[in-house]
N, C-alpha and C. Protein backbone atom coordinates (compact mmCIF):
# COMPACT_ATOMS: atom_id res chain seq x y z
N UNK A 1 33.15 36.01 119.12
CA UNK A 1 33.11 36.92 120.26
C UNK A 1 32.61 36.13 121.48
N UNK A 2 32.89 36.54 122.83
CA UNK A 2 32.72 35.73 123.91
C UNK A 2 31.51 36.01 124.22
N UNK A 3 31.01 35.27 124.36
CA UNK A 3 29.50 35.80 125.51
C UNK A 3 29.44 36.51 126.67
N UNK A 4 30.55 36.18 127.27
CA UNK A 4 30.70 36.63 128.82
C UNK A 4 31.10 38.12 128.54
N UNK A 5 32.78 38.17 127.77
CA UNK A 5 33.50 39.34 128.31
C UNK A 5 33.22 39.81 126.58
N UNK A 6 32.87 39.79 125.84
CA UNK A 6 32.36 40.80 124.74
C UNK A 6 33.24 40.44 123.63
N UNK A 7 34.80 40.11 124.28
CA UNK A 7 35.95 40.36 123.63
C UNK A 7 36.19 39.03 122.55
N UNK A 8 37.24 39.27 121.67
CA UNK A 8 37.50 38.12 120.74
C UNK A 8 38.90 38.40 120.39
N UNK A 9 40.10 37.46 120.97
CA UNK A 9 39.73 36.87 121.92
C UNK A 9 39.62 37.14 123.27
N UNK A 10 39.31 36.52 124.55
CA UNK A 10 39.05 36.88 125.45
C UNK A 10 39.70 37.90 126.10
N UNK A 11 39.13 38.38 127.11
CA UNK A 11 40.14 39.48 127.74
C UNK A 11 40.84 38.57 128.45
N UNK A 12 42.05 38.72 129.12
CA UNK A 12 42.93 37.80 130.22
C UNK A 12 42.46 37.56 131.35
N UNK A 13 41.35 38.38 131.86
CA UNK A 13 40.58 38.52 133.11
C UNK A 13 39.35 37.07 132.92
N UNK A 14 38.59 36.78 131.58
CA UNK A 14 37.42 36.44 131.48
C UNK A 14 37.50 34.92 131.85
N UNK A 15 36.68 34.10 132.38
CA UNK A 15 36.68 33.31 133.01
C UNK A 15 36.97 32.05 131.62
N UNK A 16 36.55 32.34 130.45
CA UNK A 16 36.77 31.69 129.41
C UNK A 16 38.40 31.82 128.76
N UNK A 17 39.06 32.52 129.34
CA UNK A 17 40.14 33.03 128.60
C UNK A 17 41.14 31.68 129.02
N UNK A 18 42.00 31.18 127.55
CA UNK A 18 43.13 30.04 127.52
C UNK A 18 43.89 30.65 128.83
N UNK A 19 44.57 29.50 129.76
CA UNK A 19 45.75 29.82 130.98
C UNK A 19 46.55 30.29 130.43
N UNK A 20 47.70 31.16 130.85
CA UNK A 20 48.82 32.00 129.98
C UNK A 20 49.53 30.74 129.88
N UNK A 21 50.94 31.46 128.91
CA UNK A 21 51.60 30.21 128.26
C UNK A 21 52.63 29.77 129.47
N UNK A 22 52.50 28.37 129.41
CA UNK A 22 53.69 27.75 130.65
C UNK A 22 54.78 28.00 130.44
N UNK A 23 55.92 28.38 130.93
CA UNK A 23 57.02 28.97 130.85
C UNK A 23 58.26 27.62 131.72
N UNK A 24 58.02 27.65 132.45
CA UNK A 24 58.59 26.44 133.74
C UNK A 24 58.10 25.13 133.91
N UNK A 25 58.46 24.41 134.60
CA UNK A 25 57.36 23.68 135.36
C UNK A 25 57.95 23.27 136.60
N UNK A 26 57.36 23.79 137.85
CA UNK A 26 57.90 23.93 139.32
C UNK A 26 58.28 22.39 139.54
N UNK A 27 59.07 22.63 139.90
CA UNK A 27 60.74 21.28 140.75
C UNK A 27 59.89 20.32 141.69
N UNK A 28 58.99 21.94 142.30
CA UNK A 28 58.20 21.07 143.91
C UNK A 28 57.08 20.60 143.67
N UNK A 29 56.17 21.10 142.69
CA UNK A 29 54.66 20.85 142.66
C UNK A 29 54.57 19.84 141.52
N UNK A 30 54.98 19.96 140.56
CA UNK A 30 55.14 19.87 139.14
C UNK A 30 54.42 20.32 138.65
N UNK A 31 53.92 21.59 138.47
CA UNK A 31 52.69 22.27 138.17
C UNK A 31 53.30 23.34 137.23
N UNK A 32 52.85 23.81 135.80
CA UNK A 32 53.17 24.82 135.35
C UNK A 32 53.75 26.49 135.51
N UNK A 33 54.69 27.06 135.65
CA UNK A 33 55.50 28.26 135.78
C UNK A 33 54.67 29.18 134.62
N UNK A 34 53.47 29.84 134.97
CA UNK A 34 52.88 30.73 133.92
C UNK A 34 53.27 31.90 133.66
N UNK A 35 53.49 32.12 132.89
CA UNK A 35 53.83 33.54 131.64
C UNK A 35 52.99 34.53 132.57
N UNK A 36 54.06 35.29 133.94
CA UNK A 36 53.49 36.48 134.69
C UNK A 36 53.42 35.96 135.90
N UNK A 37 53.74 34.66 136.00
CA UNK A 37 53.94 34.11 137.81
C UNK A 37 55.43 34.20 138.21
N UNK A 38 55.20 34.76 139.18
CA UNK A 38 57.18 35.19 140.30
C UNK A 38 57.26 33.83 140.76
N UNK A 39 58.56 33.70 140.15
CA UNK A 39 59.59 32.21 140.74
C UNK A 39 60.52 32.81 141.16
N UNK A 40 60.99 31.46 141.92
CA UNK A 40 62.45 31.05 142.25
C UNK A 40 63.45 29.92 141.53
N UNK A 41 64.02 30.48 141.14
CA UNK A 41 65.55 29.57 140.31
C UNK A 41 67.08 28.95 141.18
N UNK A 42 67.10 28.00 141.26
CA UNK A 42 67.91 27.46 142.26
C UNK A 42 68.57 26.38 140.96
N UNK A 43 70.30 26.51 140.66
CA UNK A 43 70.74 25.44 140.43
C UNK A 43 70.06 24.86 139.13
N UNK A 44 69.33 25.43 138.36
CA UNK A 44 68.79 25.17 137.17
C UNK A 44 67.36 24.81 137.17
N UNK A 45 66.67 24.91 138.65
CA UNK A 45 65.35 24.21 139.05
C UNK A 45 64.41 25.77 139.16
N UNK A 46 63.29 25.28 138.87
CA UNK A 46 62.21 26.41 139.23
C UNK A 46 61.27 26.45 140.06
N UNK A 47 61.05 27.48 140.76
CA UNK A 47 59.63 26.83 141.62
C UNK A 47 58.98 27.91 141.65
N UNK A 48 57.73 27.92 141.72
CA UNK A 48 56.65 29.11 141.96
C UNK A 48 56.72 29.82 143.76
N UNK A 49 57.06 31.10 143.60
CA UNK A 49 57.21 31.24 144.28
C UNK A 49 56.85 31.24 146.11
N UNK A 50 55.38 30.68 145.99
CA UNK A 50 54.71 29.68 147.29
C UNK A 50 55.32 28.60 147.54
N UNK A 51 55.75 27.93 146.51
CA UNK A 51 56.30 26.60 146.75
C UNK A 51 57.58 26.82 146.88
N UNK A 52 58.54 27.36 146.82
CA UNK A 52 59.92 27.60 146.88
C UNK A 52 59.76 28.17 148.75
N UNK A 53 58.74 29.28 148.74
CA UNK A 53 58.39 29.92 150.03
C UNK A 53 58.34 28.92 151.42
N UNK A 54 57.73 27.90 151.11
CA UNK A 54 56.62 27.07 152.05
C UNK A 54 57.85 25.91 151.89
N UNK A 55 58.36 26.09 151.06
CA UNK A 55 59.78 24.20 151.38
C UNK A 55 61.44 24.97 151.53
N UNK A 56 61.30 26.47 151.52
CA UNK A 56 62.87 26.69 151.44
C UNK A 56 64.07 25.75 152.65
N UNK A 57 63.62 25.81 154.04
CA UNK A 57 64.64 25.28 153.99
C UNK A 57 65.08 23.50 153.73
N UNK A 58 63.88 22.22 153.06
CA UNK A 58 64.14 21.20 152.72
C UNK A 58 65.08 21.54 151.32
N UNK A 59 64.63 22.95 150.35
CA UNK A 59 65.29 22.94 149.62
C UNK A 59 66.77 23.18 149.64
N UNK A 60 66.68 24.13 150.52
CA UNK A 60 68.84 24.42 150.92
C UNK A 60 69.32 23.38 151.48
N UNK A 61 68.47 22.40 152.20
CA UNK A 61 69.42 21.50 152.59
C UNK A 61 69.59 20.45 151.39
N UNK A 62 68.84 20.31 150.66
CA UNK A 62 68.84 19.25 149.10
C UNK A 62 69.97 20.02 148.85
N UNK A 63 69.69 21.14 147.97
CA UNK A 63 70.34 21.97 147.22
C UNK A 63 71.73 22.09 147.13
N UNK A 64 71.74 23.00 148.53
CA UNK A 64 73.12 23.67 149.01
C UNK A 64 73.81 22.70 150.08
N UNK A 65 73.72 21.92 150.54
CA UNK A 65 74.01 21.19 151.64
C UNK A 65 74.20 22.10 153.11
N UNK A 66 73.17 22.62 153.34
CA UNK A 66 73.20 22.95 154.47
C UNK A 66 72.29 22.01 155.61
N UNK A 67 72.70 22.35 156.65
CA UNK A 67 72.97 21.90 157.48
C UNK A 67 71.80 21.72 158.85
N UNK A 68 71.41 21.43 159.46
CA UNK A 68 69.99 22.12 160.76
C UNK A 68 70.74 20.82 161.97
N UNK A 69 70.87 21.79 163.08
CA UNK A 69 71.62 20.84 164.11
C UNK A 69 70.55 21.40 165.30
N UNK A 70 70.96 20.93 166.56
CA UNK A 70 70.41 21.05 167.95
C UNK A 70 71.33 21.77 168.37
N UNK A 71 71.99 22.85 169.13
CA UNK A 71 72.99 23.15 169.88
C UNK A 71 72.76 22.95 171.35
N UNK A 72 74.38 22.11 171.54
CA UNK A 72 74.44 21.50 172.64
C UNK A 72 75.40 22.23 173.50
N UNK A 73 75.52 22.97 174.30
CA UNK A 73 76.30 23.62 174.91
C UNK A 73 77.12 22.45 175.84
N UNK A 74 77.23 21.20 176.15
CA UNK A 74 77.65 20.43 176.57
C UNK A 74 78.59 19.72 175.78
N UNK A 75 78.72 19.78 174.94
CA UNK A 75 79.58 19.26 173.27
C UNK A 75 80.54 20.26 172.96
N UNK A 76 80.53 21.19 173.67
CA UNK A 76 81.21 22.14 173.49
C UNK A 76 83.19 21.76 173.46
């Protein structure tokens, strides 16, 4: 039984409790995809969903080949 949270085994909350089971492992961080964390799936890749958030568009342009220009109304 735990000392802290009473429970055996721990509750999921208790500061002693095993990390949930890794499921993924993010494309961007390389950091574990845990059993109850929201991803993103791109192309067979995973990312937690901060990290997919915070790099989307380096990822569409890897990814998808898109594109980021200047518009020049003079080029016209």
């Amino acid at each position: 039984m735990c000392s802290i949270c009473g429970h055996y085994p721990c509750h999921p909350q208790c500061p002693n409790a095993p990390d949930p089971e890794a499921v993924y492992e993010c494309a961007s961080c390389k950091e574990p995809i845990r059993d109850g964390d929201d991803y993103f799936e791109l192309d067979g890749d995973y990312y937690h969903e901060d990290c997919f958030l915070d790099n989307a568009p380096g990822i569409l342009v890897e990814k998808c080949g898109a594109v980021r220009g200047t518009a020049d109304a003079r080029c016209q």
